[in-house]
PDB file of N, CA and C in Angstrom:
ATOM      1  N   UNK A   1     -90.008 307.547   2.369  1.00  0.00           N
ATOM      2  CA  UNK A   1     -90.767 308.040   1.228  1.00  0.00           C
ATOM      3  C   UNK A   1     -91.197 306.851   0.369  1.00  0.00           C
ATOM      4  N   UNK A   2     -92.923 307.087  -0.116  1.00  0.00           N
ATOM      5  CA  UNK A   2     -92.963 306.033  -0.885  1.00  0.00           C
ATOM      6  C   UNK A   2     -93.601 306.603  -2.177  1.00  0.00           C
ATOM      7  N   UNK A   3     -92.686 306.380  -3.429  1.00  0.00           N
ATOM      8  CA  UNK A   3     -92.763 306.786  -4.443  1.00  0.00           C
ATOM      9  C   UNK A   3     -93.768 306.546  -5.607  1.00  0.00           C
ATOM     10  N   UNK A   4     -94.440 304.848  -4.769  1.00  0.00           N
ATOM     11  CA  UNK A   4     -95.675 304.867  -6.029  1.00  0.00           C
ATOM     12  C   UNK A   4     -96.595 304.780  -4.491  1.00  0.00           C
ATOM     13  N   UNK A   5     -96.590 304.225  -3.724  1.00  0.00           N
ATOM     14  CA  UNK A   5     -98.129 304.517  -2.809  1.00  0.00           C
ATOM     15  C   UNK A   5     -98.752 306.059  -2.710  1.00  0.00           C
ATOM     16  N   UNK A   6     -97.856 306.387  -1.743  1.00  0.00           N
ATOM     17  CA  UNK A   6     -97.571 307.753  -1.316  1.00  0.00           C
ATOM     18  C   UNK A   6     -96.652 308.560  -1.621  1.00  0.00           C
ATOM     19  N   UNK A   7     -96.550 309.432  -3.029  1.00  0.00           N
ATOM     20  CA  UNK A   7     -95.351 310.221  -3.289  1.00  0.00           C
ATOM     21  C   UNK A   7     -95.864 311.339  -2.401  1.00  0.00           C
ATOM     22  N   UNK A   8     -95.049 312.034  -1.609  1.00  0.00           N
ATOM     23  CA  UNK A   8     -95.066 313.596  -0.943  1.00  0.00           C
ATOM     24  C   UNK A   8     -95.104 314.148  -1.447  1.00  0.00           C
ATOM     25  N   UNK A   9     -95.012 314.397  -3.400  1.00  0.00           N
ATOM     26  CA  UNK A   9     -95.832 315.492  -3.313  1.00  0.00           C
ATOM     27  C   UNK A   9     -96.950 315.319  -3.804  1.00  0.00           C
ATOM     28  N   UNK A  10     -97.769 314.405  -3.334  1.00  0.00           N
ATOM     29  CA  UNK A  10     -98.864 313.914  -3.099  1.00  0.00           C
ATOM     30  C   UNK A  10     -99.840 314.204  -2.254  1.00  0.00           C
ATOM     31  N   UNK A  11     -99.216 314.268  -1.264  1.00  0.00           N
ATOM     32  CA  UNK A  11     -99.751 314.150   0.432  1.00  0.00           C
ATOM     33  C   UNK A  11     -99.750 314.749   1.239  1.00  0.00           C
ATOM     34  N   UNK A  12     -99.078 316.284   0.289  1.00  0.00           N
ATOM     35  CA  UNK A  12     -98.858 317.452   1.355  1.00  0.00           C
ATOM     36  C   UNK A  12    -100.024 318.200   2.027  1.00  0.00           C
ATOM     37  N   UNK A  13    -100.990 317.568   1.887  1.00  0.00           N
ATOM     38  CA  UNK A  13    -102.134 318.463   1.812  1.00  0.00           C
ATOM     39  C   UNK A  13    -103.546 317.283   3.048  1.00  0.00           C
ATOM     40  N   UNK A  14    -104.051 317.587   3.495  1.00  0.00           N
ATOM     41  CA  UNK A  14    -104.665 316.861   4.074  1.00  0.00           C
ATOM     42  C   UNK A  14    -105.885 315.697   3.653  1.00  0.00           C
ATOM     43  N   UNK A  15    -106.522 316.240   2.451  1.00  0.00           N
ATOM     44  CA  UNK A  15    -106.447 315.087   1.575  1.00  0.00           C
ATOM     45  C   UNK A  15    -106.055 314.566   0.458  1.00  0.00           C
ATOM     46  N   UNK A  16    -105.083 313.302   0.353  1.00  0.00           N
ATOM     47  CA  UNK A  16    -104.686 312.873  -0.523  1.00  0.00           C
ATOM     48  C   UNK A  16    -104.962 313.415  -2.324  1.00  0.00           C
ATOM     49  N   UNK A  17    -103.930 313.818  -3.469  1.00  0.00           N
ATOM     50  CA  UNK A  17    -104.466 314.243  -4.667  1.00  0.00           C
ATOM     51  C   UNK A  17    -105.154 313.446  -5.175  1.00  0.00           C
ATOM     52  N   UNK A  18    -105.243 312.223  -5.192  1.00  0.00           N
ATOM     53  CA  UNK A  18    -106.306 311.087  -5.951  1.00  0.00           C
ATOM     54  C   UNK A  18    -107.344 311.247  -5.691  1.00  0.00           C
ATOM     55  N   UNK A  19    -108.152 311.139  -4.020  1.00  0.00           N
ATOM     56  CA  UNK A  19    -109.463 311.469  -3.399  1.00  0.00           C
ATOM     57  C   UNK A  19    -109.271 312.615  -4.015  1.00  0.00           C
ATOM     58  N   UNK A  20    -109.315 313.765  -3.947  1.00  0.00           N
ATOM     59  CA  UNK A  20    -109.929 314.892  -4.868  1.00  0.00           C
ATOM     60  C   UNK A  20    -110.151 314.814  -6.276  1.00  0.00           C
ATOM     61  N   UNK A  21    -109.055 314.492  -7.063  1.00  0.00           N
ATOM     62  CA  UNK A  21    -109.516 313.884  -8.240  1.00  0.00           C
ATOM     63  C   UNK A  21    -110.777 312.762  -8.163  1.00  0.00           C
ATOM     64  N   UNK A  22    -110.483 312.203  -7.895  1.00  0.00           N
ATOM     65  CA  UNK A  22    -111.712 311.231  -7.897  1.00  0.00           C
ATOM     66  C   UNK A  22    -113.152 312.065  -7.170  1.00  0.00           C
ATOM     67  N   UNK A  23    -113.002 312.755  -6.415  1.00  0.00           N
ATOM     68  CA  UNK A  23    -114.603 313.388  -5.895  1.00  0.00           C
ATOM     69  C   UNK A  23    -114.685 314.476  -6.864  1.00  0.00           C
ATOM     70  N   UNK A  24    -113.936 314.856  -7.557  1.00  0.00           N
ATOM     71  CA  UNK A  24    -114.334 315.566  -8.550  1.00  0.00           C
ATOM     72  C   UNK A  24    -115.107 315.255  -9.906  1.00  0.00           C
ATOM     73  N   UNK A  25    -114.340 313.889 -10.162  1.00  0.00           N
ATOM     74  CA  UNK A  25    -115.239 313.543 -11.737  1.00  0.00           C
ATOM     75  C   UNK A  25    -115.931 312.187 -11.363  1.00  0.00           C
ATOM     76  N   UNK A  26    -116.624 311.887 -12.759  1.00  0.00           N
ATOM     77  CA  UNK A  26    -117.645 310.893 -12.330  1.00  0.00           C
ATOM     78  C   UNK A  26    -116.641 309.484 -12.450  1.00  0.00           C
ATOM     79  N   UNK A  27    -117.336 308.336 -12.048  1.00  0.00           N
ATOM     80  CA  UNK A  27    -116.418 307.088 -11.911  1.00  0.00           C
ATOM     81  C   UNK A  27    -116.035 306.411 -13.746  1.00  0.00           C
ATOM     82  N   UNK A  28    -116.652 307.542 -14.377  1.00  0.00           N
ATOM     83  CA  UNK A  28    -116.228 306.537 -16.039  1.00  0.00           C
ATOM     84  C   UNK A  28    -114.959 307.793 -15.911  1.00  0.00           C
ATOM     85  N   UNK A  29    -114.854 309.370 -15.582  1.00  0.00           N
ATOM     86  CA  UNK A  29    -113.815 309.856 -15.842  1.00  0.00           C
ATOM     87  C   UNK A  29    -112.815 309.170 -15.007  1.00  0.00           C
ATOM     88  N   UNK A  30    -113.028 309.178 -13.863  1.00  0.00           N
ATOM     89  CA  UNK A  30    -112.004 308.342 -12.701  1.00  0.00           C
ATOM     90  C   UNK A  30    -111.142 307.223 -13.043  1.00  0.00           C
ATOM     91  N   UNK A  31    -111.930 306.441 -14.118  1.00  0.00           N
ATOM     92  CA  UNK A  31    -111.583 304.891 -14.605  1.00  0.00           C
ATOM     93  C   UNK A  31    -111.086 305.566 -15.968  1.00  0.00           C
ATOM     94  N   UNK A  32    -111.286 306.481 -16.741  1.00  0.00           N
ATOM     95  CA  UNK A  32    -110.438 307.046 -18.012  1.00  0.00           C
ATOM     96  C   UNK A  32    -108.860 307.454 -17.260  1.00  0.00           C
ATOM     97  N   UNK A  33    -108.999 308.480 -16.655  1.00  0.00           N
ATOM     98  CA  UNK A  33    -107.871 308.715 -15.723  1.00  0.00           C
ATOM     99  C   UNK A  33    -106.849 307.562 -15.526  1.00  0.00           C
ATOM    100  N   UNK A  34    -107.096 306.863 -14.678  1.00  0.00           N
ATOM    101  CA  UNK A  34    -106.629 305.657 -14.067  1.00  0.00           C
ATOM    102  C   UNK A  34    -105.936 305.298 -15.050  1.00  0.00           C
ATOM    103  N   UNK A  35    -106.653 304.574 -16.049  1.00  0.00           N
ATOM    104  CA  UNK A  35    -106.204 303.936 -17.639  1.00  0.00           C
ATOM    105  C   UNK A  35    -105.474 304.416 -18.349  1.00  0.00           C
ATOM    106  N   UNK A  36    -105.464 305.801 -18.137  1.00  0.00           N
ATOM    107  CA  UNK A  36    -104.034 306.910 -18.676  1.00  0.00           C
ATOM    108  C   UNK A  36    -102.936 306.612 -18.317  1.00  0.00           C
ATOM    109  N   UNK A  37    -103.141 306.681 -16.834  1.00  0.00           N
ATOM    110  CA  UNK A  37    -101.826 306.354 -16.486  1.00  0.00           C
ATOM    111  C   UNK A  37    -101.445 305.343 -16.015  1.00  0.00           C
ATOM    112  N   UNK A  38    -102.247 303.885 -15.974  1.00  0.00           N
ATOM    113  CA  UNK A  38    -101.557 302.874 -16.796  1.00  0.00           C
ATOM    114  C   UNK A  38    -101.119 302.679 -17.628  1.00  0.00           C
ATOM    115  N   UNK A  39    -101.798 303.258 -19.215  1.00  0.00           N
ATOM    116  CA  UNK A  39    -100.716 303.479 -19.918  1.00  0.00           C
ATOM    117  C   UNK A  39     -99.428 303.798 -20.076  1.00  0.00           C
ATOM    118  N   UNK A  40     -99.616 305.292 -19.703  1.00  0.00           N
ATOM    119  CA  UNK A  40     -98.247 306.154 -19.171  1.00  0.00           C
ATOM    120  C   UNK A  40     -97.235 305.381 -18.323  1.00  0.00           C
ATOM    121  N   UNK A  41     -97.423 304.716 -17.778  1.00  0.00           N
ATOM    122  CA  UNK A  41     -96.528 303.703 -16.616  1.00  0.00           C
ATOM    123  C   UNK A  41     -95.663 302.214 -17.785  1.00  0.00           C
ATOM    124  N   UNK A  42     -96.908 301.928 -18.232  1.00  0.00           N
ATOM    125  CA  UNK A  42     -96.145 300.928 -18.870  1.00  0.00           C
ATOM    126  C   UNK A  42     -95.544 300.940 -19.858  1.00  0.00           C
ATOM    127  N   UNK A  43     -96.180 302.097 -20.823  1.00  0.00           N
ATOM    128  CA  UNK A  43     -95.217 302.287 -22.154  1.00  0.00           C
ATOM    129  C   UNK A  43     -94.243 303.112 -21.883  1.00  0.00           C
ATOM    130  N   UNK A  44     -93.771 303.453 -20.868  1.00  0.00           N
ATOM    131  CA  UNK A  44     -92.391 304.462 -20.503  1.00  0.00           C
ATOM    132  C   UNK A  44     -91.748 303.613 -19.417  1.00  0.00           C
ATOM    133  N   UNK A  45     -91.880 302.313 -18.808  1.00  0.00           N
ATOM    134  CA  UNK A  45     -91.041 302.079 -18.133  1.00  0.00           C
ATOM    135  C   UNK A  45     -89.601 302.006 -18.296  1.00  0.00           C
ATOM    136  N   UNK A  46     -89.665 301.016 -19.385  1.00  0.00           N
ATOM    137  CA  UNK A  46     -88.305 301.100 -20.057  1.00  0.00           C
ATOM    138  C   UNK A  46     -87.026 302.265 -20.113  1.00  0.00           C
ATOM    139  N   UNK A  47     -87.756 303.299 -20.430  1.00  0.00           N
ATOM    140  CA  UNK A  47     -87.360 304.477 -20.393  1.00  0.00           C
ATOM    141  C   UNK A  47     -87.179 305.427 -19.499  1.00  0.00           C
ATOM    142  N   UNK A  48     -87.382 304.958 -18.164  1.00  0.00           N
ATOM    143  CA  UNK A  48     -87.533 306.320 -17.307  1.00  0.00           C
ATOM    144  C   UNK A  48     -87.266 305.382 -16.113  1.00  0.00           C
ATOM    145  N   UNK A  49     -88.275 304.703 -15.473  1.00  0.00           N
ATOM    146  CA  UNK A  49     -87.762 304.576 -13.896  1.00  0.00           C
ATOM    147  C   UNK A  49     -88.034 302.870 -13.585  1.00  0.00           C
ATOM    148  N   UNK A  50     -88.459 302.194 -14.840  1.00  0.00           N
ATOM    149  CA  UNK A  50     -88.243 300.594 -15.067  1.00  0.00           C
ATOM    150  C   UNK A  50     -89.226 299.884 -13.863  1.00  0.00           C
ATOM    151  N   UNK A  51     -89.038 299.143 -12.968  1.00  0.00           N
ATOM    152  CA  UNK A  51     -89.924 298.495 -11.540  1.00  0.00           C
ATOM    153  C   UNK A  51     -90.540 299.886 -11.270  1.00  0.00           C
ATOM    154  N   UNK A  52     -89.866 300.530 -11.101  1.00  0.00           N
ATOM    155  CA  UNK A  52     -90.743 302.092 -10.210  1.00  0.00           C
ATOM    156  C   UNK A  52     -92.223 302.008 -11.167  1.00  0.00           C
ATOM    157  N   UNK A  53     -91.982 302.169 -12.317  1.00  0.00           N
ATOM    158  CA  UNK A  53     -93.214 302.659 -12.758  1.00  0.00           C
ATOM    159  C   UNK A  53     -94.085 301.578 -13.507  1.00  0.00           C
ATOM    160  N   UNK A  54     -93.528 300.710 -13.369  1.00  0.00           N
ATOM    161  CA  UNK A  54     -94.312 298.977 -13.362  1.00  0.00           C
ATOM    162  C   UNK A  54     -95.589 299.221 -11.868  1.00  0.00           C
ATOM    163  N   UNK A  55     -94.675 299.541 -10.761  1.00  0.00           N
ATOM    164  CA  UNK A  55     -95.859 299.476  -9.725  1.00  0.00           C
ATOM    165  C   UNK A  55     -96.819 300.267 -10.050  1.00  0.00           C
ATOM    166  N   UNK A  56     -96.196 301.716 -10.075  1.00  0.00           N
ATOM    167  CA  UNK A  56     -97.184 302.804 -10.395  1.00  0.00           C
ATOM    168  C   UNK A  56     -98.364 302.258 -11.222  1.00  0.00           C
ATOM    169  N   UNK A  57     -97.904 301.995 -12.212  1.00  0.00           N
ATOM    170  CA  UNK A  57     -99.441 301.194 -13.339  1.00  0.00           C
ATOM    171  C   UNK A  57    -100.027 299.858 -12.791  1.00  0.00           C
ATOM    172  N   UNK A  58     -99.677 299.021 -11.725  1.00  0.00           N
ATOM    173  CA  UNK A  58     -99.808 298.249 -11.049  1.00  0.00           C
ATOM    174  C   UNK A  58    -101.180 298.985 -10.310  1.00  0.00           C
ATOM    175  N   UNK A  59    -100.547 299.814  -9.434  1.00  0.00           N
ATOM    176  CA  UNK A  59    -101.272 300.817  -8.040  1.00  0.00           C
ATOM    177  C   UNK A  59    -102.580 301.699  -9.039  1.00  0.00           C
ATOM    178  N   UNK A  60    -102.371 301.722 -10.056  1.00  0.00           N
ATOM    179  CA  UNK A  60    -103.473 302.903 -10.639  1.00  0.00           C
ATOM    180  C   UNK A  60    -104.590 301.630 -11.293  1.00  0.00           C
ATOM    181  N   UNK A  61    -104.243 300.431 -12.097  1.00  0.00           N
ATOM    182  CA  UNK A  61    -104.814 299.531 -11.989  1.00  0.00           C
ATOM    183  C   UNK A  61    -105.731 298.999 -11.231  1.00  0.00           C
ATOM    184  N   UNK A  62    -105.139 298.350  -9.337  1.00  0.00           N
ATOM    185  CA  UNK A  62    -105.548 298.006  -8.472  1.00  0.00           C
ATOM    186  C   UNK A  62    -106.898 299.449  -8.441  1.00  0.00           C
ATOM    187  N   UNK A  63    -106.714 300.267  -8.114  1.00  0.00           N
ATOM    188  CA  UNK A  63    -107.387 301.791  -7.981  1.00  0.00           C
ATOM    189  C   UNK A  63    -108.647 301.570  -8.891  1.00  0.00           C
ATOM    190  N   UNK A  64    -108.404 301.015 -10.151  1.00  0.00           N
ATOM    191  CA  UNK A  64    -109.933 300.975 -11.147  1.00  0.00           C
ATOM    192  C   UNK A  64    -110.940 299.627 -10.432  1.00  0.00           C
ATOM    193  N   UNK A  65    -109.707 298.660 -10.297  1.00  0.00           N
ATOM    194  CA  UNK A  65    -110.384 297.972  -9.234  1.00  0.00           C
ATOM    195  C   UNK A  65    -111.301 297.399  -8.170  1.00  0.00           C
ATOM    196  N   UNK A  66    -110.721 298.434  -7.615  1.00  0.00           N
ATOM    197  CA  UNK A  66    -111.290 298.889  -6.255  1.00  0.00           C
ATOM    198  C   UNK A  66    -112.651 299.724  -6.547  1.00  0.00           C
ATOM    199  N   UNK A  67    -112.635 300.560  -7.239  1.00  0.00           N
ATOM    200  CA  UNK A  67    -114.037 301.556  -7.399  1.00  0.00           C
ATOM    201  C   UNK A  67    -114.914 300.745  -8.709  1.00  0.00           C
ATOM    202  N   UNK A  68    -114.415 299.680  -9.154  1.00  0.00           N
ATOM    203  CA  UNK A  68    -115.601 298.749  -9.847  1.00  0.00           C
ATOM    204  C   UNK A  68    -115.970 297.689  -8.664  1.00  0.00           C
ATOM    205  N   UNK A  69    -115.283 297.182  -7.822  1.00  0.00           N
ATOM    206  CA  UNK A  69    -115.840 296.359  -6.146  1.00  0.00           C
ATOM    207  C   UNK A  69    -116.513 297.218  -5.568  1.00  0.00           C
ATOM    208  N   UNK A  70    -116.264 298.589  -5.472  1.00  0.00           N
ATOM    209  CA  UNK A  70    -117.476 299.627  -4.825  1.00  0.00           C
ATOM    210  C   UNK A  70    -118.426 299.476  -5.566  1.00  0.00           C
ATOM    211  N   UNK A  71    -118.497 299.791  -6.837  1.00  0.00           N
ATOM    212  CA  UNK A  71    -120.058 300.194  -7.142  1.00  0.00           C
ATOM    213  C   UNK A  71    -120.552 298.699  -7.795  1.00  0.00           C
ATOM    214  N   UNK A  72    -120.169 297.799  -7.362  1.00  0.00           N
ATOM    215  CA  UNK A  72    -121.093 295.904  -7.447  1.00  0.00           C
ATOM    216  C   UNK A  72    -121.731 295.967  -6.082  1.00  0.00           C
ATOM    217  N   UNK A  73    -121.044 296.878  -5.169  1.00  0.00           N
ATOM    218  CA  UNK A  73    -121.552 296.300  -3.657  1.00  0.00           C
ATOM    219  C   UNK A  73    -122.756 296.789  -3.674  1.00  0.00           C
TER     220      UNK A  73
END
């Protein structure tokens, strides 16, 4: 089990919950999203699951990333 790539209950479904979120709203909601829960990750690490949720805001980060390298290409 991987808890910030792939949490299961994530993945139970044939496509991933992020790809649906994301084909659902436009790429400024996608990148609001994202930024949430970077937030959410870093101002609660301390408090809740410490490295675990360092990556998580790490992985949702990389994610805004990635869909600002998509739409330069």
């Amino acid at each position: 089990m991987d808890n910030v790539n792939h949490p299961t209950h994530y993945t139970s479904t044939k496509i991933e919950t992020i790809e649906i979120i994301r084909d659902k709203l436009s790429v400024e909601a996608f990148e609001g999203f994202c930024i949430g829960n970077v937030l959410k990750y870093v101002t609660r690490y301390k408090l809740k699951n410490g490295l675990e949720d360092l990556k998580k805001a790490r992985w949702y980060l990389d994610k805004i990333i990635s869909v600002q390298e998509e739409s330069n290409d």
